[in-house]
Protein backbone atom coordinates (compact mmCIF):
# COMPACT_ATOMS: atom_id res chain seq x y z
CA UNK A 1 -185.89 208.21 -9.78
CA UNK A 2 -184.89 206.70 -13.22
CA UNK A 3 -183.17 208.95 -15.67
CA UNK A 4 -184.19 209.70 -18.82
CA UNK A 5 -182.63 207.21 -21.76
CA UNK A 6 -180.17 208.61 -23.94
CA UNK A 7 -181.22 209.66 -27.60
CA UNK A 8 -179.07 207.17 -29.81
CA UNK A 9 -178.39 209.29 -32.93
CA UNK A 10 -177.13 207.00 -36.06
CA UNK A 11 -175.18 209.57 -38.12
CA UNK A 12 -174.57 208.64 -41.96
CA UNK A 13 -172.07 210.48 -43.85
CA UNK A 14 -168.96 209.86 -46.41
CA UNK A 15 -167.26 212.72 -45.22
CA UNK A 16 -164.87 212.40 -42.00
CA UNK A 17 -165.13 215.76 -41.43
CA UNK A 18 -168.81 216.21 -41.32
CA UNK A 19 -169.15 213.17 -39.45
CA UNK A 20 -166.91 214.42 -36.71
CA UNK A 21 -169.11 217.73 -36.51
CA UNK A 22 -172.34 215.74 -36.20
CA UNK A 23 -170.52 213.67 -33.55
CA UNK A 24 -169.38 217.05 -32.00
CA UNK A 25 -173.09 218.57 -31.96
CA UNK A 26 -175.02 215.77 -31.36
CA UNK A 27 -172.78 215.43 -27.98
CA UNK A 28 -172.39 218.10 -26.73
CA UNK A 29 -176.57 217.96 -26.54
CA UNK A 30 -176.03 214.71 -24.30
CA UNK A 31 -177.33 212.08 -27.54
CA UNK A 32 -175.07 208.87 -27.84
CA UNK A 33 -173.88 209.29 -31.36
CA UNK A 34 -172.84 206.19 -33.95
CA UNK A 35 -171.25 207.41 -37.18
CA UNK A 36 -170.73 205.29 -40.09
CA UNK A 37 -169.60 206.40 -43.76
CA UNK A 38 -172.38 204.55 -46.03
CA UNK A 39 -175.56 203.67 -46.49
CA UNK A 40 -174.03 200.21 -46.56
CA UNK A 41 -172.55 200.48 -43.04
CA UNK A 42 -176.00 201.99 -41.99
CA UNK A 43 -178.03 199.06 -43.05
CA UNK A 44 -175.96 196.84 -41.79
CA UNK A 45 -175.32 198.66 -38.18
CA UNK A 46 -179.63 198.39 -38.01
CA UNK A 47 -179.04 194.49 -38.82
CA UNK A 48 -180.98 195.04 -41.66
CA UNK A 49 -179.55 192.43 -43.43
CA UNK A 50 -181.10 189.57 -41.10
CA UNK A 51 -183.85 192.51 -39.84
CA UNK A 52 -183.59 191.95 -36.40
CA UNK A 53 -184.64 194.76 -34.69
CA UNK A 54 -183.64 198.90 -34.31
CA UNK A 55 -181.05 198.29 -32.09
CA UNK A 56 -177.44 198.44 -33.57
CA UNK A 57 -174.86 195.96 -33.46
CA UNK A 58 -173.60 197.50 -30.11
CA UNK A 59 -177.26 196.70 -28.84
CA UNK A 60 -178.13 200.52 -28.42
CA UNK A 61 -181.90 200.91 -29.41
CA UNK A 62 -181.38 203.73 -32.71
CA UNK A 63 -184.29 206.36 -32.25
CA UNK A 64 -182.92 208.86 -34.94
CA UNK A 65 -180.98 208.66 -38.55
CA UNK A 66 -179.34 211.86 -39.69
CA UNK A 67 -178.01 211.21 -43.54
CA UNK A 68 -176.49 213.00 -46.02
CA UNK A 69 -178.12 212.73 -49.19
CA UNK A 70 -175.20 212.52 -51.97
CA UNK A 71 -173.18 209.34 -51.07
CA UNK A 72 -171.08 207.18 -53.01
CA UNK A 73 -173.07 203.75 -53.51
CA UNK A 74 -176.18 204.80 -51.73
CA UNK A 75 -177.70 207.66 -51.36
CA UNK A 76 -179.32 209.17 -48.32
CA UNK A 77 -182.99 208.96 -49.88
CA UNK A 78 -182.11 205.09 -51.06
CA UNK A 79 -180.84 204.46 -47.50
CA UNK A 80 -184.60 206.05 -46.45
CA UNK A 81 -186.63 203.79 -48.46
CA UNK A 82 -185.24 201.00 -47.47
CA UNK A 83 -185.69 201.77 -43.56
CA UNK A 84 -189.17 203.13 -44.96
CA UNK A 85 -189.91 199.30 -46.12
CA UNK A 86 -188.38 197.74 -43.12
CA UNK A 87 -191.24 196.55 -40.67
CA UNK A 88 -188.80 196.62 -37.66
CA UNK A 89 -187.07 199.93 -38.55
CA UNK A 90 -189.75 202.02 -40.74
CA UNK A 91 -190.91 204.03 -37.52
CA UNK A 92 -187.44 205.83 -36.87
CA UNK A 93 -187.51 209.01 -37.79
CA UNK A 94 -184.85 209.72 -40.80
CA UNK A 95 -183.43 213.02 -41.56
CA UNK A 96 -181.71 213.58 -44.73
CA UNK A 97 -179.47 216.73 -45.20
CA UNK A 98 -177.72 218.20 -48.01
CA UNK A 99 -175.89 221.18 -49.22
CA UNK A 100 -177.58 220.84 -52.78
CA UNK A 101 -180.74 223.84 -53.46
CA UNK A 102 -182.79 221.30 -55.17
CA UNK A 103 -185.99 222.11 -54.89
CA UNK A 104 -187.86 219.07 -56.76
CA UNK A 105 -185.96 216.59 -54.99
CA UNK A 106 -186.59 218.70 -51.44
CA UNK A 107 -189.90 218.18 -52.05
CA UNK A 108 -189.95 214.68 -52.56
CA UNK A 109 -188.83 213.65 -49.62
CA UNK A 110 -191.01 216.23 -47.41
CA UNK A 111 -193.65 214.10 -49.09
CA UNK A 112 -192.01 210.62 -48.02
């Protein structure tokens, strides 16, 4: 019998900290976690750059992006729109969270 893959989590956030508790989480529910510190790092982890395919520069196939939205650089919903436009990438589901209460821009993305 073969076993189940792994989820591969991509996990996008400046802060070490909350990176590491992602990490933690996302492990302890048996997912294969990457962590990188910018939408920068993201895009070019996903080989967006040359838009090869979802899997990351390990060749782990990504099936999930949890982002923070307030980054230095990028932010989380920049980071989404340009997976969004991607035609290799623009079915992984993204996830963007944030400790902000702001409603409009909640919204917006709900509706991305």
């Amino acid at each position: 019998m073969e076993m189940a893959q792994e989820l591969h989590v991509l996990a996008v956030d400046d802060s070490h900290v909350d990176r590491k508790v992602i990490e933690r989480l996302l492990e302890i529910s048996c997912c294969k976690v990457t962590a990188v510190e910018s939408g920068t790092r993201a895009l070019q982890y996903l080989g967006l750059d040359g838009e090869k395919s979802s899997m990351g520069i390990d060749g782990l196939k990504v099936n999930l992006i949890l982002t923070d939205y307030s980054m230095p650089g990028m932010t989380g919903y920049e980071l989404l729109k340009k997976i969004k436009e991607s035609s290799v990438l623009s079915k992984i589901p993204v996830v963007i969270m944030s400790s902000e209460k702001i409603l409009p821009r909640i919204d917006r993305y709900i509706l991305f």
